[in-house]
C-alpha atoms as a PDB file:
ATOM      1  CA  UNK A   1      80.909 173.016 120.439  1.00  0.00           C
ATOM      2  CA  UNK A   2      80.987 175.111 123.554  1.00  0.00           C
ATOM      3  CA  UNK A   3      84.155 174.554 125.847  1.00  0.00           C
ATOM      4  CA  UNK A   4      83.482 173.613 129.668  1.00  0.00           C
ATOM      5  CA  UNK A   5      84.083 175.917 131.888  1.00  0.00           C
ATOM      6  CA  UNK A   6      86.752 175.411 134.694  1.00  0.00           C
ATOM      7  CA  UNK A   7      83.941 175.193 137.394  1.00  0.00           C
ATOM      8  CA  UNK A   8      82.223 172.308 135.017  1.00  0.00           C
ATOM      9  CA  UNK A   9      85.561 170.719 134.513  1.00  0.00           C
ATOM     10  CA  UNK A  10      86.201 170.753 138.416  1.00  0.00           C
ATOM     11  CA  UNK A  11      82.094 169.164 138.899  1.00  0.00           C
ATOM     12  CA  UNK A  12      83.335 166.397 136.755  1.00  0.00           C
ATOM     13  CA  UNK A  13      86.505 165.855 138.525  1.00  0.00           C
ATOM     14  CA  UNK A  14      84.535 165.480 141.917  1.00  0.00           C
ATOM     15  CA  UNK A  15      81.970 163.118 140.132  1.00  0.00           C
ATOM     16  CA  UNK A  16      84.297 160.934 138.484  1.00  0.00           C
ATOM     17  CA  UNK A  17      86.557 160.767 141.244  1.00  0.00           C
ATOM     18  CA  UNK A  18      83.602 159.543 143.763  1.00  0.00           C
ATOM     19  CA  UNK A  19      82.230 157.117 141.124  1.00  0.00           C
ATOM     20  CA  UNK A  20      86.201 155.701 140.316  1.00  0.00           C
ATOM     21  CA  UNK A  21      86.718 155.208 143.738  1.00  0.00           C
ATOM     22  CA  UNK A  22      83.513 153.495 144.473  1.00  0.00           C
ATOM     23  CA  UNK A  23      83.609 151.610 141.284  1.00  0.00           C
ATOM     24  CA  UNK A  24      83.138 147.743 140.902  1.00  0.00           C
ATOM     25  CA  UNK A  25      84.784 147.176 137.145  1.00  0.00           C
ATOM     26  CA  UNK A  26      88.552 147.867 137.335  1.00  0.00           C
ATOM     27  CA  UNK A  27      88.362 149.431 133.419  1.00  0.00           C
ATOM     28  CA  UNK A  28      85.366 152.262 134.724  1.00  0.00           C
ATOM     29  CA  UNK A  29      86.526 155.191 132.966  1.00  0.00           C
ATOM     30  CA  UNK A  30      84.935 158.955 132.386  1.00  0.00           C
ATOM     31  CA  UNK A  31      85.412 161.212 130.232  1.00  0.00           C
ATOM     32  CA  UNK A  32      84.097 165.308 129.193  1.00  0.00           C
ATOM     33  CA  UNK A  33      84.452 166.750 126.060  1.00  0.00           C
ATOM     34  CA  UNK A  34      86.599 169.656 125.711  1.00  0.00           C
ATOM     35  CA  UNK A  35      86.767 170.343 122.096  1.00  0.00           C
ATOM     36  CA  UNK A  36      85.498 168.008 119.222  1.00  0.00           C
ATOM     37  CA  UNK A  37      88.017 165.730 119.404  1.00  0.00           C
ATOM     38  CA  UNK A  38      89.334 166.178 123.032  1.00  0.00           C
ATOM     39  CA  UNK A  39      88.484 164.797 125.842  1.00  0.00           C
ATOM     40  CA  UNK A  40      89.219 165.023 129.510  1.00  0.00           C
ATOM     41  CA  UNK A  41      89.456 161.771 130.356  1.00  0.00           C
ATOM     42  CA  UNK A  42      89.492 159.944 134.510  1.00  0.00           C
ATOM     43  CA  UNK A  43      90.787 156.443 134.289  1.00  0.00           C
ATOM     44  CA  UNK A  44      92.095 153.493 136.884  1.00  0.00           C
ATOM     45  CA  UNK A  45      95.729 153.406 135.436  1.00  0.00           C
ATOM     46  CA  UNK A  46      98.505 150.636 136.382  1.00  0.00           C
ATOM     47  CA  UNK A  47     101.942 151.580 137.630  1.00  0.00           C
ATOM     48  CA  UNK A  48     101.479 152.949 140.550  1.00  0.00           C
ATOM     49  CA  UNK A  49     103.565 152.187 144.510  1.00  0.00           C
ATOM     50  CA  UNK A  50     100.582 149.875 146.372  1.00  0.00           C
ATOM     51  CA  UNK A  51     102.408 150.916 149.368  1.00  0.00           C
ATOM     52  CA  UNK A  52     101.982 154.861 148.613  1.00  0.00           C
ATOM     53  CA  UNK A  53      99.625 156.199 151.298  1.00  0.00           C
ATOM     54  CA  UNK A  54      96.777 157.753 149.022  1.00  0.00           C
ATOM     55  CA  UNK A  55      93.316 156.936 148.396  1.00  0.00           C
ATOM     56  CA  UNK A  56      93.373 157.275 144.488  1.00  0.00           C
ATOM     57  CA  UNK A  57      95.920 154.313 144.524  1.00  0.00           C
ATOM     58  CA  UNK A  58      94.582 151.080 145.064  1.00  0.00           C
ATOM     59  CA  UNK A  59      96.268 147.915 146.511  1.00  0.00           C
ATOM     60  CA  UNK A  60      96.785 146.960 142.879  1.00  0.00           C
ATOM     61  CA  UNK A  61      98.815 149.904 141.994  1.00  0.00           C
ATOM     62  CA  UNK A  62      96.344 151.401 139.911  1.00  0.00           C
ATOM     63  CA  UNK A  63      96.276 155.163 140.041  1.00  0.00           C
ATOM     64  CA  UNK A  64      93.409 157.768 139.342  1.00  0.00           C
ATOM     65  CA  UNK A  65      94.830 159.392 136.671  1.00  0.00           C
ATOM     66  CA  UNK A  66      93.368 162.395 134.539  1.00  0.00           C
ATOM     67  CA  UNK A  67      94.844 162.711 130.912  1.00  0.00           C
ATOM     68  CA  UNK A  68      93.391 164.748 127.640  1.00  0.00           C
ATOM     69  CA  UNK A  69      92.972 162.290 125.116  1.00  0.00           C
ATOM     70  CA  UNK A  70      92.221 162.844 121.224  1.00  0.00           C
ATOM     71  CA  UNK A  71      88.658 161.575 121.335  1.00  0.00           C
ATOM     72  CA  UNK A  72      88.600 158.897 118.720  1.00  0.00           C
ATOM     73  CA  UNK A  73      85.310 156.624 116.571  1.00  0.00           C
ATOM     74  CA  UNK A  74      86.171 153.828 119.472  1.00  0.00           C
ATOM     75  CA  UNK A  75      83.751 153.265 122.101  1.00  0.00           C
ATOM     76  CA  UNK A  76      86.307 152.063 124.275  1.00  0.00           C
ATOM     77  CA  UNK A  77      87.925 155.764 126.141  1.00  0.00           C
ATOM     78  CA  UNK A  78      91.099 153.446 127.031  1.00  0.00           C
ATOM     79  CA  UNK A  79      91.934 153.150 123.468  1.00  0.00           C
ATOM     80  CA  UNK A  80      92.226 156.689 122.768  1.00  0.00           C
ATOM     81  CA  UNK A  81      95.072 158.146 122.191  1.00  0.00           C
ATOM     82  CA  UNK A  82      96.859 160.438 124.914  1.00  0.00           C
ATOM     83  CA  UNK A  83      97.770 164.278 123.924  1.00  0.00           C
ATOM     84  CA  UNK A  84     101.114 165.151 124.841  1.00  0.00           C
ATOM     85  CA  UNK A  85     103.738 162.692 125.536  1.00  0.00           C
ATOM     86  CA  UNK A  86     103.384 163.333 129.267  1.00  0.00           C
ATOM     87  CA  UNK A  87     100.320 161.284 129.205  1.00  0.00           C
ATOM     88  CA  UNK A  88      98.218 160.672 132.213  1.00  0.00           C
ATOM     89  CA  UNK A  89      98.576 162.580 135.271  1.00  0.00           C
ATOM     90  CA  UNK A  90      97.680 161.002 139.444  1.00  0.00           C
ATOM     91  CA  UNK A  91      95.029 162.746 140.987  1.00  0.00           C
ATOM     92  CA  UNK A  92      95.862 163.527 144.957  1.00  0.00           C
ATOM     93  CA  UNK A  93      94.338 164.259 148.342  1.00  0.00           C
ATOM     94  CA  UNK A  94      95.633 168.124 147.376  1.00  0.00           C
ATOM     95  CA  UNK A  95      93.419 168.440 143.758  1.00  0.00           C
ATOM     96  CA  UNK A  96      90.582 168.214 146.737  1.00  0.00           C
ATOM     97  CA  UNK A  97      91.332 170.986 148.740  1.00  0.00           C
ATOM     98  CA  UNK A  98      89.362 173.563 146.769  1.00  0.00           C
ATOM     99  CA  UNK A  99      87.024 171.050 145.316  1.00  0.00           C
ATOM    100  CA  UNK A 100      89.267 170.784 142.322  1.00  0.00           C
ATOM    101  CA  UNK A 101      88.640 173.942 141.132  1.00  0.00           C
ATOM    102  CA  UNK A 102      92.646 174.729 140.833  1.00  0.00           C
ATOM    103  CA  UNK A 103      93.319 171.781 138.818  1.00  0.00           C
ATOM    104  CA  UNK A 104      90.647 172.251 136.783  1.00  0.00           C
ATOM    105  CA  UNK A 105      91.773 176.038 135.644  1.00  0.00           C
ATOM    106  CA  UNK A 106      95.334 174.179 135.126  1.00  0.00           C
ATOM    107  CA  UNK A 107      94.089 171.788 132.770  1.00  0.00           C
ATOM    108  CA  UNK A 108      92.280 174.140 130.895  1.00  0.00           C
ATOM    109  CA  UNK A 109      95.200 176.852 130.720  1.00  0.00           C
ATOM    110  CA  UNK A 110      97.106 173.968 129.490  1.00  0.00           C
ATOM    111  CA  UNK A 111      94.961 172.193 126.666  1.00  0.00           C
ATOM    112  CA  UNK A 112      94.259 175.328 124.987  1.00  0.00           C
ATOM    113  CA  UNK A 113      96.755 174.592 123.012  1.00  0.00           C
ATOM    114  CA  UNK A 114      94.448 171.446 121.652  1.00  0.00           C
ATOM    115  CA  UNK A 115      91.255 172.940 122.385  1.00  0.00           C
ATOM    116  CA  UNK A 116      92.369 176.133 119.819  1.00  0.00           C
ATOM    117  CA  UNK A 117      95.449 175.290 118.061  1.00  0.00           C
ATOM    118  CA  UNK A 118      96.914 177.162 115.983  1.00  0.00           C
ATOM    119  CA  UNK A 119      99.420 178.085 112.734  1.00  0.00           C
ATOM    120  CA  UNK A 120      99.444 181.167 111.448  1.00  0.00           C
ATOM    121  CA  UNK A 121     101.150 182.290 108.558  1.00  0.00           C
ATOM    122  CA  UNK A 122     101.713 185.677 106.544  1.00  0.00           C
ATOM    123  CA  UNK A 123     100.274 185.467 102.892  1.00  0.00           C
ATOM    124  CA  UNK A 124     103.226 187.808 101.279  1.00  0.00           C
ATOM    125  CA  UNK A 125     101.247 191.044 101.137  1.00  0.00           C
ATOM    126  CA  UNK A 126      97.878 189.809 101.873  1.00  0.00           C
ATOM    127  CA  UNK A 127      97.144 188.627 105.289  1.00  0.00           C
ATOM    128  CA  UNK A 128      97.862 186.219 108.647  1.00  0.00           C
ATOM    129  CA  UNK A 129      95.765 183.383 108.823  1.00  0.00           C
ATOM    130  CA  UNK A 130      95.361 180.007 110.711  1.00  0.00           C
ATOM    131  CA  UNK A 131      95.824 176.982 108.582  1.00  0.00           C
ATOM    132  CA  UNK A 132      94.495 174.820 111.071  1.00  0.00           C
ATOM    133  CA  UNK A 133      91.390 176.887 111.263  1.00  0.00           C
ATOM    134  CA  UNK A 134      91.525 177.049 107.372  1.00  0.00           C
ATOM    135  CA  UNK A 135      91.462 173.307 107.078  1.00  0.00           C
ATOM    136  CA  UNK A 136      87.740 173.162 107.754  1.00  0.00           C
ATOM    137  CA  UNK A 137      87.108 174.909 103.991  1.00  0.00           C
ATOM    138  CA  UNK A 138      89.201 171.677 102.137  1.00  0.00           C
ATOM    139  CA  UNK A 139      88.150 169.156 103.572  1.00  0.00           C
ATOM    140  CA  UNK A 140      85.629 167.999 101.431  1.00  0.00           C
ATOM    141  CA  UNK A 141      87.988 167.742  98.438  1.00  0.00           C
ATOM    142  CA  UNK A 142      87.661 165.180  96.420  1.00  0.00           C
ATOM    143  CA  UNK A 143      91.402 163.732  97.796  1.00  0.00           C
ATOM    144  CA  UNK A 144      90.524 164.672 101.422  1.00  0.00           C
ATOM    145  CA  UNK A 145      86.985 163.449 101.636  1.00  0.00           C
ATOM    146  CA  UNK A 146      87.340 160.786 103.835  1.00  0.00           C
ATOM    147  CA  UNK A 147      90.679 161.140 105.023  1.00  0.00           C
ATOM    148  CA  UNK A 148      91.532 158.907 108.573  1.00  0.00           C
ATOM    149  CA  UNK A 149      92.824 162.424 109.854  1.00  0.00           C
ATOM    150  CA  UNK A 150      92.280 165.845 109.682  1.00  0.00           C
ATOM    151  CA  UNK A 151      94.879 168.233 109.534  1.00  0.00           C
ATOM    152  CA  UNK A 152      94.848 169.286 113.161  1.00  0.00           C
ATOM    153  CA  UNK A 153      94.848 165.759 113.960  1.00  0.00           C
ATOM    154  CA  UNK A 154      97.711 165.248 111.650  1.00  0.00           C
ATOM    155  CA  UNK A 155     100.073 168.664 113.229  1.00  0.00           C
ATOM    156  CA  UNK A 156      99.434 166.612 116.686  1.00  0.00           C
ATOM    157  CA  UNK A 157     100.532 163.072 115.759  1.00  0.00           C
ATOM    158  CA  UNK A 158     103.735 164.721 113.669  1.00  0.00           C
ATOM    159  CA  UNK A 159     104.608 166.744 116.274  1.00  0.00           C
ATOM    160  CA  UNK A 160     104.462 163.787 118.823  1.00  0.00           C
ATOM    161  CA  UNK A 161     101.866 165.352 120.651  1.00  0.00           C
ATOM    162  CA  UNK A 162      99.838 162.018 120.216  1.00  0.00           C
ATOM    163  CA  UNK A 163     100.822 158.796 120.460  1.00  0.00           C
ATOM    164  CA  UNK A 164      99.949 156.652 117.322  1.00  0.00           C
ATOM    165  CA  UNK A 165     102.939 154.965 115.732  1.00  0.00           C
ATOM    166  CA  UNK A 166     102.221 156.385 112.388  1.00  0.00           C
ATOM    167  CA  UNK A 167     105.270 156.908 110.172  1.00  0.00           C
ATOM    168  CA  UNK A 168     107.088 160.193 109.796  1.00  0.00           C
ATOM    169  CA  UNK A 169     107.330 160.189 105.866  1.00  0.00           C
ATOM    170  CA  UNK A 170     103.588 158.898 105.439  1.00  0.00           C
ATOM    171  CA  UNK A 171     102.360 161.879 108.260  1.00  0.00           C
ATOM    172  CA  UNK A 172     104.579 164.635 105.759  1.00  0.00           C
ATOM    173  CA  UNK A 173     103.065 163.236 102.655  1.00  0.00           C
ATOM    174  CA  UNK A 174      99.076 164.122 103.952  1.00  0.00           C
ATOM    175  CA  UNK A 175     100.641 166.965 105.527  1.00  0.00           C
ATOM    176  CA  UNK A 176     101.847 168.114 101.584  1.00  0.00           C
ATOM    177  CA  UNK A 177      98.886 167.078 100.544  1.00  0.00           C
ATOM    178  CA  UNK A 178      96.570 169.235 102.527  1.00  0.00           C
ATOM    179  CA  UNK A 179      99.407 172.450 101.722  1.00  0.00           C
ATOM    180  CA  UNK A 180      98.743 172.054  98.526  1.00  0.00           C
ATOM    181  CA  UNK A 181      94.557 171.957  98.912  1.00  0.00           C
ATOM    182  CA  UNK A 182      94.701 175.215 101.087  1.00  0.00           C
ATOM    183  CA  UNK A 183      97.332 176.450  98.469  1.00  0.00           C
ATOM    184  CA  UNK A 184      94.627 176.392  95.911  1.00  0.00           C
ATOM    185  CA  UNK A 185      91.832 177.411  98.593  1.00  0.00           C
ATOM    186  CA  UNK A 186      93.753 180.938  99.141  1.00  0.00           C
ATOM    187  CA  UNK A 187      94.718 181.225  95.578  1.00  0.00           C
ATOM    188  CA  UNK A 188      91.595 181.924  94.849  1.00  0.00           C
ATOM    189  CA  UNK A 189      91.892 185.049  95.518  1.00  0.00           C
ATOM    190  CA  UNK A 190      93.802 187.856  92.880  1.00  0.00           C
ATOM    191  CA  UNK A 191      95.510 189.398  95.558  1.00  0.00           C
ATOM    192  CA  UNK A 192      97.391 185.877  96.255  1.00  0.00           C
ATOM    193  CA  UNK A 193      98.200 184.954  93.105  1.00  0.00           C
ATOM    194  CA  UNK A 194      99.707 188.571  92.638  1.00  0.00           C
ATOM    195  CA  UNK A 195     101.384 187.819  95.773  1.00  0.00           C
ATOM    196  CA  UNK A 196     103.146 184.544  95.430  1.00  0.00           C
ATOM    197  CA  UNK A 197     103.160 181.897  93.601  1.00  0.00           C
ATOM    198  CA  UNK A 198     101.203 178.207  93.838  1.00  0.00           C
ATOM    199  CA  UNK A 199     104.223 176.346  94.539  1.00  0.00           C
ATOM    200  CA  UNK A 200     106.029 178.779  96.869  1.00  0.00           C
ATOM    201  CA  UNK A 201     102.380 179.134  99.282  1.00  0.00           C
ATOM    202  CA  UNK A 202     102.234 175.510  99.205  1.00  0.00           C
ATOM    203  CA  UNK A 203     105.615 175.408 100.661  1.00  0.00           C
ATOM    204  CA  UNK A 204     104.982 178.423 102.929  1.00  0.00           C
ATOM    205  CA  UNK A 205     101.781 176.102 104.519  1.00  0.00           C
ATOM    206  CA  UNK A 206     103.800 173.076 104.846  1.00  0.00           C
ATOM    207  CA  UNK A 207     106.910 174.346 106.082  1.00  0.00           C
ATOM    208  CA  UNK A 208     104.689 175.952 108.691  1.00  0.00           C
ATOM    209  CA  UNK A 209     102.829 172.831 109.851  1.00  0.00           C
ATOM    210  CA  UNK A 210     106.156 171.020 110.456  1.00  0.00           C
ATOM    211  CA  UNK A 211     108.092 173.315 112.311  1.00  0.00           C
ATOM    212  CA  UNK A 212     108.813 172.265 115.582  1.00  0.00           C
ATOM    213  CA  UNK A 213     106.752 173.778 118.273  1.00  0.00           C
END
């Protein structure tokens, strides 16, 4: 799917921010797609000093917030899960200035790095390559079909770059598992298997995916 540009990210910062603050229901949310599975996401969030002079915080201490959020099978925007541990972010009288248009090149400078993400490695005299990009050929394997995550989805949650409580061993065990499928996928090839052996590009993927970043 086609990215938004930042002058359609900053329209839907100016129509979300008029319809939050003129909203009725206290869980009104909006949200834009950025990739497949992110979203831009404008949200009434709690926390927030009642006493702070600013018209995205309410007497409630609920803040206007805008987060990117790993767009999930939920209807419900408040259950998905927020990229980055810095979370949500308070909208202010400043982000207006220029009709948002600075804040919305910011946040899309800064989710790149979800919108495109990537891993490359160097296949021993062959070639670089994304593995994240390379996922989308494997998926459909008979052990992936199916699978709750994909493997970008996977590289964010490990990485802590999305909240979801899943355990560390269990996220390195799909991790190895999806190694070892694109292992196979680029072993195809002659060249590869000249190159390096099953086991040792396996380890090259995974040992790739969990580096820290």
């Amino acid at each position: 799917m086609r990215t938004p540009t930042s002058k359609e990210i900053a329209a839907f910062l100016v129509d979300a921010t008029q319809g939050m603050l003129e909203r009725i229901e206290d869980d009104c949310t909006y949200h834009l797609w950025l990739a497949e599975k992110v979203s831009l996401v404008v949200a009434w969030t709690p926390g927030y000093d009642s006493n702070e002079k600013s018209k995205f915080i309410d007497k409630n201490g609920y803040g206007v917030e805008w987060s990117c959020r790993l767009s999930d099978s939920s209807y419900f925007v408040c259950d998905w899960d927020y990229l980055d541990e810095g979370a949500g972010s308070l909208i202010c009288e400043s982000d207006e200035v220029d009709e948002f248009v600075s804040l919305a090149e910011n946040i899309l400078k800064w989710s790149q790095q979800y919108i495109n993400p990537q891993v490359i490695i160097t296949i021993p005299e062959c070639y670089d390559t994304n593995v994240l990009g390379d996922a989308y050929w494997v998926q459909y394997d008979d052990e992936l079909k199916g699978a709750k995550r994909d493997l970008t989805e996977l590289w964010w949650y490990y990485h802590g770059w999305s909240w979801g409580g899943t355990d560390k061993k269990e996220l390195e065990d799909e991790i190895r598992l999806w190694a070892d499928h694109l292992a196979d996928y680029y072993g195809i090839s002659e060249h590869v298997q000249e190159a390096i052996t099953f086991p040792d590009l396996s380890d090259l993927i995974y040992n790739a995916l969990i580096k820290r970043v």
